[in-house]
Protein backbone atom coordinates (compact mmCIF):
# COMPACT_ATOMS: atom_id res chain seq x y z
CA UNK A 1 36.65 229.74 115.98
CA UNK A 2 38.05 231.91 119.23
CA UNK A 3 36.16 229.41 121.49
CA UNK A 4 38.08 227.20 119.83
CA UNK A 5 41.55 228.34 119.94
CA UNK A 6 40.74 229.22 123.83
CA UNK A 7 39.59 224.86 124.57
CA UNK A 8 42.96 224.07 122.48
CA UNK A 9 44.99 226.45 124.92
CA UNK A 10 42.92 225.19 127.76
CA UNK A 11 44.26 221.71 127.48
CA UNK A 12 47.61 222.34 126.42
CA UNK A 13 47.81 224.24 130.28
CA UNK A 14 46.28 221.64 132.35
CA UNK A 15 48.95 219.32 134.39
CA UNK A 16 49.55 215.75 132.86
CA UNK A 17 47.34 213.47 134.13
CA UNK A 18 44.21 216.05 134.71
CA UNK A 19 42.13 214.04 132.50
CA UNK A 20 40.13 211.68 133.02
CA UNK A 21 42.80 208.94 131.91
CA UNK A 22 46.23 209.03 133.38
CA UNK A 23 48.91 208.83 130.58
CA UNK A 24 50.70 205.36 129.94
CA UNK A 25 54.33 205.30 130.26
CA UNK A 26 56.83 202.51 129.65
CA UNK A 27 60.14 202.85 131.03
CA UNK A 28 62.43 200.64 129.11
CA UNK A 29 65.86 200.42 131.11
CA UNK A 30 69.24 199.59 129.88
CA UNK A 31 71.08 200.24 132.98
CA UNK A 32 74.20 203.48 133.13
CA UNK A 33 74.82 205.52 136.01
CA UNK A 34 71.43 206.51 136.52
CA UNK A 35 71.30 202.48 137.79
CA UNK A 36 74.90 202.82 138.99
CA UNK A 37 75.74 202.16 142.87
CA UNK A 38 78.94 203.26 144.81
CA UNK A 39 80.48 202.23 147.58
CA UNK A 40 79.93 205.67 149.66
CA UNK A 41 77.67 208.76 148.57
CA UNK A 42 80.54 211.29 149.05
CA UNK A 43 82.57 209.05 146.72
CA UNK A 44 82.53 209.61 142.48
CA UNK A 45 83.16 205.40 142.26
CA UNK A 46 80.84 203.37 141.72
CA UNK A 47 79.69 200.61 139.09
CA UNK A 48 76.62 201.29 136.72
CA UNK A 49 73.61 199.37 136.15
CA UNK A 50 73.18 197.97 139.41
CA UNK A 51 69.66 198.85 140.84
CA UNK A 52 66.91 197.63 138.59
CA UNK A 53 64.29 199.76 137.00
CA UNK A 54 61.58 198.97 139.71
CA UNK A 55 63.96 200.01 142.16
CA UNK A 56 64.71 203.64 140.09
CA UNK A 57 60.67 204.36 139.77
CA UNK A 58 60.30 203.60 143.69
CA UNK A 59 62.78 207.02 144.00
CA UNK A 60 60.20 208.98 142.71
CA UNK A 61 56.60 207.66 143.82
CA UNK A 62 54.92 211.04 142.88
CA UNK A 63 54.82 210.38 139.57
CA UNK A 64 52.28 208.08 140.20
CA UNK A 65 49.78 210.56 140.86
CA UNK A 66 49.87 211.85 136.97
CA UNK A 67 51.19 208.92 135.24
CA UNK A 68 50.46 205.30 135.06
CA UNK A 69 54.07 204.20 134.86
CA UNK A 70 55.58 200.69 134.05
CA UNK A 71 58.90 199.32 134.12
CA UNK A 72 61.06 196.75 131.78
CA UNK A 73 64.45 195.81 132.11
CA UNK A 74 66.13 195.49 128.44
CA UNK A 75 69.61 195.41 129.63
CA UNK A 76 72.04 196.17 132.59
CA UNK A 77 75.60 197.48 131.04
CA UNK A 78 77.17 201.47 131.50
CA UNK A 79 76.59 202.97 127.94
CA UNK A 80 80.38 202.48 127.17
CA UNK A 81 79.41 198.83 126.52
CA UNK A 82 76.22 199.13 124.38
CA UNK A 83 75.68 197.16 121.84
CA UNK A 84 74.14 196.92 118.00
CA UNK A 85 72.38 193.85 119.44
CA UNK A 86 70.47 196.16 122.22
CA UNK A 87 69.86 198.70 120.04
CA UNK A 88 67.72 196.50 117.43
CA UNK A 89 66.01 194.86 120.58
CA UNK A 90 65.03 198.41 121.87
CA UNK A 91 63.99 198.88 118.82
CA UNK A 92 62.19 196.19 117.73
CA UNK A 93 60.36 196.37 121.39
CA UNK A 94 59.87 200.27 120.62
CA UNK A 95 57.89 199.32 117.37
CA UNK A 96 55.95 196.59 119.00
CA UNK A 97 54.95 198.87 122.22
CA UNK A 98 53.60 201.80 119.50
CA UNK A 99 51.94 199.06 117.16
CA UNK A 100 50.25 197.45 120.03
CA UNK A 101 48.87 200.81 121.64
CA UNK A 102 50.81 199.16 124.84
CA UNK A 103 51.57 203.00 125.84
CA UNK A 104 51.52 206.97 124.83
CA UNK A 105 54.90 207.83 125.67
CA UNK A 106 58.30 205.59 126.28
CA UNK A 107 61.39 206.20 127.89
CA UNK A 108 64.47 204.72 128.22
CA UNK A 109 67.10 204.90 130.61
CA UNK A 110 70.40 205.02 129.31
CA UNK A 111 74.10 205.39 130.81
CA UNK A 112 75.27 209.01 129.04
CA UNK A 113 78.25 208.10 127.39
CA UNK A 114 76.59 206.83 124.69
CA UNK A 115 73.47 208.05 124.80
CA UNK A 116 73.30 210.49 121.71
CA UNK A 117 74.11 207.13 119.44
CA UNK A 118 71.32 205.08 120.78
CA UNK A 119 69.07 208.52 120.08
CA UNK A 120 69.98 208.80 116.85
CA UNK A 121 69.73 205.39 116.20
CA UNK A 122 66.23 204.67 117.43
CA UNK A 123 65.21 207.98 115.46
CA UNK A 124 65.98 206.29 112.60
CA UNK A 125 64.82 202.57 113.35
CA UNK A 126 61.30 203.47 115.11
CA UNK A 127 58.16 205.25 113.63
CA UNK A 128 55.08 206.70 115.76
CA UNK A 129 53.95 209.66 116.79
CA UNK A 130 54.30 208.51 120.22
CA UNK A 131 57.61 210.42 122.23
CA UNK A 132 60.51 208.33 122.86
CA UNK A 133 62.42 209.79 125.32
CA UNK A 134 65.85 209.04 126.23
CA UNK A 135 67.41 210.28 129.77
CA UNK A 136 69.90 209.28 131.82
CA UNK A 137 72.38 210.49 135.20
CA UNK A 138 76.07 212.00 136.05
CA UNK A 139 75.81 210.61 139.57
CA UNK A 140 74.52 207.28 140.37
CA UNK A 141 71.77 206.28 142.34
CA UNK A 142 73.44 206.37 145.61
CA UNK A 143 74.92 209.77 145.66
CA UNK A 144 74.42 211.97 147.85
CA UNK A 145 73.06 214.74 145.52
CA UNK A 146 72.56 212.00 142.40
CA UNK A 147 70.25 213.45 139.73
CA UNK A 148 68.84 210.77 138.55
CA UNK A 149 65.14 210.51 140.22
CA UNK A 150 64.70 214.43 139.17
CA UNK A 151 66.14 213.70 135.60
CA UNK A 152 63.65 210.54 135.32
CA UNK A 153 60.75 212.33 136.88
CA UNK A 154 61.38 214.90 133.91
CA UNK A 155 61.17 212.69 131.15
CA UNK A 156 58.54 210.65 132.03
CA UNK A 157 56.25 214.09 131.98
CA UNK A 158 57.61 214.98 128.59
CA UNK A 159 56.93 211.02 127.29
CA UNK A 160 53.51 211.79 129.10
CA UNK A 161 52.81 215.23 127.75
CA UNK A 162 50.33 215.72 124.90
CA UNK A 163 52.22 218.13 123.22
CA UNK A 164 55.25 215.61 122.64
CA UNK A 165 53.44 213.62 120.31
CA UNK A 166 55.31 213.93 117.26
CA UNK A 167 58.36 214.91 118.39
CA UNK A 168 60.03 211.78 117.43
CA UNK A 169 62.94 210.44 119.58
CA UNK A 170 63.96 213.07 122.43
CA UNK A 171 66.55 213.25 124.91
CA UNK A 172 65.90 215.05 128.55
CA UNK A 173 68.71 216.08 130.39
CA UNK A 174 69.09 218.61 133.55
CA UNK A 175 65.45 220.00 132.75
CA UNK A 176 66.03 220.84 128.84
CA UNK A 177 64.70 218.68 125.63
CA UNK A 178 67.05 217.76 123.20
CA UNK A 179 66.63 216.27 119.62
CA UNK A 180 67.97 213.13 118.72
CA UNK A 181 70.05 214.07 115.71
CA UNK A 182 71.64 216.97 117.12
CA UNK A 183 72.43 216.77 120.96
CA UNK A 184 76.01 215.34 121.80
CA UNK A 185 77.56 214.99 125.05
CA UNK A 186 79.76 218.42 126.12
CA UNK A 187 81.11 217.94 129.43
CA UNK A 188 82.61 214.23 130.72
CA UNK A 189 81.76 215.11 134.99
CA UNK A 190 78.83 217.90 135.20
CA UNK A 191 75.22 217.15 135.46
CA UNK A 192 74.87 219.79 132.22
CA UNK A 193 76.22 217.19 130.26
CA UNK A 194 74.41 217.60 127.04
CA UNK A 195 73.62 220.06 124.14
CA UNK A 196 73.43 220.73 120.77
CA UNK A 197 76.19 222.96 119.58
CA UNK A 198 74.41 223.75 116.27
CA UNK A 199 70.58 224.34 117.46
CA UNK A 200 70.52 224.23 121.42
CA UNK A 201 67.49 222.70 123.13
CA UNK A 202 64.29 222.94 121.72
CA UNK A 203 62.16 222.67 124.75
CA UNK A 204 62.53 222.60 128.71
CA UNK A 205 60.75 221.52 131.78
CA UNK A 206 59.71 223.59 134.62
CA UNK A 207 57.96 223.23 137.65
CA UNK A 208 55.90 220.37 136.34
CA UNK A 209 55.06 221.72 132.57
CA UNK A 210 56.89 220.69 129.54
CA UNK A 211 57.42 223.72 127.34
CA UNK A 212 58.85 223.13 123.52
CA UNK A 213 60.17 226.50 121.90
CA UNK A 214 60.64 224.91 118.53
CA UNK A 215 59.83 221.34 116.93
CA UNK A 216 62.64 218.80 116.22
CA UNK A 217 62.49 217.46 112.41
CA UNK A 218 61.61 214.19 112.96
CA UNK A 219 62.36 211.13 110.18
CA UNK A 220 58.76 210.34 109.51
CA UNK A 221 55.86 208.42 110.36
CA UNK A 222 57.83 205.44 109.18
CA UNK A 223 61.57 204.35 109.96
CA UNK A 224 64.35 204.66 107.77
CA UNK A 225 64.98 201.68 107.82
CA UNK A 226 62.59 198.36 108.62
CA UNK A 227 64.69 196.27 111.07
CA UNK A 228 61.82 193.93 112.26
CA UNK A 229 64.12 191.40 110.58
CA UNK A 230 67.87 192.32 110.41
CA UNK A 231 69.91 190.42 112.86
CA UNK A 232 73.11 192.52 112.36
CA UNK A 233 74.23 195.77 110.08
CA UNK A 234 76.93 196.25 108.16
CA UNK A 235 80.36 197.16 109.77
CA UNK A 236 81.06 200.43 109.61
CA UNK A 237 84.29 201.97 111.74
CA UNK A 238 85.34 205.32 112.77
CA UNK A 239 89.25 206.58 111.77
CA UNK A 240 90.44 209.67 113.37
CA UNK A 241 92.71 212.59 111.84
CA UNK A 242 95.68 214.79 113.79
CA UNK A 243 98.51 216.24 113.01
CA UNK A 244 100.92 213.76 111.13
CA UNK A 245 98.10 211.12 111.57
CA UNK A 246 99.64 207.19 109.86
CA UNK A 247 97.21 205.66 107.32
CA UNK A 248 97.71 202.46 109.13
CA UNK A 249 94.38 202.39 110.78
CA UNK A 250 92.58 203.52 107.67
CA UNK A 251 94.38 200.96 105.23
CA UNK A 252 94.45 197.75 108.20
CA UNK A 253 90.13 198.46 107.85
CA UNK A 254 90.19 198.12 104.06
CA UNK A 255 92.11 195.01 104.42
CA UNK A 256 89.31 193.51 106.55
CA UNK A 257 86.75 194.67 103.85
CA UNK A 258 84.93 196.69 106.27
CA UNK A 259 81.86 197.74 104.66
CA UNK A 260 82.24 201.63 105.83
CA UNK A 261 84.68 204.38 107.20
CA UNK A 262 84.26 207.38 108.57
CA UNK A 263 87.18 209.98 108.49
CA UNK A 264 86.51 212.05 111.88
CA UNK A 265 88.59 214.66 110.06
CA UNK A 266 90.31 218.17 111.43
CA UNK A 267 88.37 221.23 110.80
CA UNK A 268 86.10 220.91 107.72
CA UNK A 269 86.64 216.85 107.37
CA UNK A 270 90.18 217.36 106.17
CA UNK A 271 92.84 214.73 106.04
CA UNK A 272 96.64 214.49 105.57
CA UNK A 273 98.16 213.16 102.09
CA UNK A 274 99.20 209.88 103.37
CA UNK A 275 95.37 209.43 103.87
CA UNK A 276 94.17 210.99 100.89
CA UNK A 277 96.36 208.49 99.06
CA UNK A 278 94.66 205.61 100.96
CA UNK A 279 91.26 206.90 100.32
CA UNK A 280 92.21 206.98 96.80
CA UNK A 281 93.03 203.02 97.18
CA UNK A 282 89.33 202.84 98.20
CA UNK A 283 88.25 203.32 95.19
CA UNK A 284 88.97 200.49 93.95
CA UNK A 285 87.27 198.09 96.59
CA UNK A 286 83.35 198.21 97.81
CA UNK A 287 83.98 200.49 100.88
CA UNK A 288 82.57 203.65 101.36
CA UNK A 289 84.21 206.47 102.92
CA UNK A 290 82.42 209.15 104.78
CA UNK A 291 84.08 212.61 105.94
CA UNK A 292 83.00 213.98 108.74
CA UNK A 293 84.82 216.47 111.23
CA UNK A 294 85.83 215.93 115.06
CA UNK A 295 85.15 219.55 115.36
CA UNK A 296 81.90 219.96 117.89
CA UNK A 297 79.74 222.58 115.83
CA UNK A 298 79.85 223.68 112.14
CA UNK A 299 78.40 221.11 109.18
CA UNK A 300 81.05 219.18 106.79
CA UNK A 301 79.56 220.41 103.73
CA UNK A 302 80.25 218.78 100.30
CA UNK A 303 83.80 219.91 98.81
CA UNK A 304 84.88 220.98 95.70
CA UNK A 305 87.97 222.01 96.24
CA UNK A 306 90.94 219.82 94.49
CA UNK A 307 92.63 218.12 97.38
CA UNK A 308 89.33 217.27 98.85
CA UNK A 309 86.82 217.32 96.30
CA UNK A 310 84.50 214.45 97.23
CA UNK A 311 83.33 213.28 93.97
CA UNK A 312 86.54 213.38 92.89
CA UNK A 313 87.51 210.97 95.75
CA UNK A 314 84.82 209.40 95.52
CA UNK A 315 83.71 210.16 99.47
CA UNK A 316 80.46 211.53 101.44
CA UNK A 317 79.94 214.50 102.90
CA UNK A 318 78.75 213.90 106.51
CA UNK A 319 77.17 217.74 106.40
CA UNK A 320 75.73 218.18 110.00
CA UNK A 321 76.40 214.86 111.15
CA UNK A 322 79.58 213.80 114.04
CA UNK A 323 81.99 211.15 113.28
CA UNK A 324 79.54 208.42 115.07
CA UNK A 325 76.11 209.69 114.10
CA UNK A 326 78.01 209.76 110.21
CA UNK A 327 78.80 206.27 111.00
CA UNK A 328 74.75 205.04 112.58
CA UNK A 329 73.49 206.87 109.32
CA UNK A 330 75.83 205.03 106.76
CA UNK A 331 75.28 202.08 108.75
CA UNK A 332 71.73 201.55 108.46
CA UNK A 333 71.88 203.43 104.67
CA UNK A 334 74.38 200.20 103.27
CA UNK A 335 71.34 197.76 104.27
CA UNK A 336 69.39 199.82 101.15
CA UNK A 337 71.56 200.78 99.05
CA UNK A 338 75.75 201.15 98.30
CA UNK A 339 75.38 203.91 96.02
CA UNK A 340 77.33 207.06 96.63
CA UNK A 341 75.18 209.70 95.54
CA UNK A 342 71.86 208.02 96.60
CA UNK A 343 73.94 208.10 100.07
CA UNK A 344 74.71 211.58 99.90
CA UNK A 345 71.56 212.43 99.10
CA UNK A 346 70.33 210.22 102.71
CA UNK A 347 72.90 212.53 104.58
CA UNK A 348 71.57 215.81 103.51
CA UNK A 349 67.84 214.28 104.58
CA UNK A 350 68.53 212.75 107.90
């Protein structure tokens, strides 16, 4: 039994791509500022996804030594302009890549500013134990101290690494492993732009090795939710609260039957009266309401408390989800069911 704890250990130490075999990687790129390109490297302008993905692996040709590495290009946009129509193709190209046994590890390149969604969304949509691991850039390709070949070079070891299978969807940033659910973007300019306020990293990359400290929860072996064949989701926006916040936002999206809202609430998901009154209307049509909080750390538990009690106003507790993982979640939840409690129920799961 101690010989073969010691063999276990043995592999878990030796570099990626020791074996006999070189790892499979496939890159699948959707352009950002890891693809941007500026008009001078001293210069923060530029425009993102410029250089294609062959062009990014060229940057760092050492990884071809440990990896066999392949590219595809899925889109070309900065994150800010992502769509639900590229995240069900990454998806759906995600599931077939795992089925087929085209790779052991994928990673996607991804502009940063909306990078936790797309995480959180293929956590939910894809299910292998093969790492999917998202990563992206602060400075684009043609800066003078860009980070995107180091921050690619980094996740392609941890899609690469044996002891990533399992770990579900990731997200490598600035030499730390993130989880999907609960890494958010922190900073808008410096290249430690992620974290997650709630659990911090669970693993890091050093000198070549991929280390995890603790195991994300991943959904399953399964998705959520099967979108092999859903074209579109439901529509599901986001309505902010402040101080003396109108419920003309809230009300003009219950007029357009949206399907969901999410109340990015102050502190503990709280709202104002002139909202409350408007969630109130809600009852009264099919749209479910959602309260979350635009604070960064901390969950939005259930309440019970009179003004807020959320059986009472018939809402959902986001617990330790943001405003716009809330809003992914009751998204991709309306496609199975529209109950409340089975919903609430979902949120306390994933």
């Amino acid at each position: 039994m101690k010989n073969v704890f010691f063999l276990l250990l043995a592999a878990c130490l030796l570099p990626i791509g020791a074996g006999a075999q070189k790892p499979r990687v496939i890159v699948l790129a959707t352009g950002g500022t890891i693809a941007g390109k500026g008009a001078s490297p001293d210069r923060a302008a530029y425009e993102a996804g410029k250089i294609p993905i062959q062009e990014l692996l060229v940057a760092i040709p050492s990884i071809n030594t440990l990896v066999d590495v392949q590219g595809e290009q899925i889109a070309s946009v900065g994150s800010y302009k992502i769509t639900i129509d590229i995240w069900l193709k990454l998806a759906k190209r995600i599931n077939e890549i795992t089925a087929n046994n085209e790779a052991d590890g994928i990673v996607i390149t991804h502009g940063t500013d909306t990078q936790e969604e797309t995480a959180y969304f293929l956590s939910l949509t894809t299910g292998s134990a093969k790492p999917v691991v998202l990563t992206g850039s602060m400075r684009p390709s043609t800066a003078i101290s860009t980070d995107g070949p180091k921050n690619l070079y980094d996740a392609i070891l941890v899609a690469a690494a044996p002891q990533s299978q399992g770990t579900g969807v990731v997200l490598s940033f600035n030499e730390r492993i993130y989880d999907a659910k609960n890494v958010t973007k922190i900073n808008t300019l410096d290249v430690n732009a992620f974290d997650s306020p709630n659990t911090g990293p669970i693993g890091k990359i050093y000198d070549g090795q991929v280390r995890y400290h603790s195991q994300p929860i991943a959904p399953g072996p399964k998705p959520f939710v099967d979108i092999s064949k859903i074209a579109a989701l439901p529509k599901v926006e986001i309505v902010s609260m402040y101080a003396d916040a109108s419920a003309i936002p809230f009300n003009a999206l219950l007029n357009e039957k949206t399907d969901g809202i999410v109340i990015a609430g102050v502190g503990n998901g709280h709202y104002n009266q002139a909202v409350q009154e408007a969630i109130l209307k809600a009852k009264s049509t099919k749209t479910l309401i959602v309260r979350s909080s635009r604070v960064v750390s901390g969950n939005t538990e259930m309440a019970t408390e009179d003004e807020f009690n959320d059986v009472k106003m018939n809402t959902i507790a986001a617990i330790d989800h943001t405003p716009q993982k809330a809003r992914i979640l009751l998204m991709l939840a309306l496609t199975l069911t529209k109950d409340r409690e089975k919903i609430q129920e979902l949120f306390r799961k994933y």
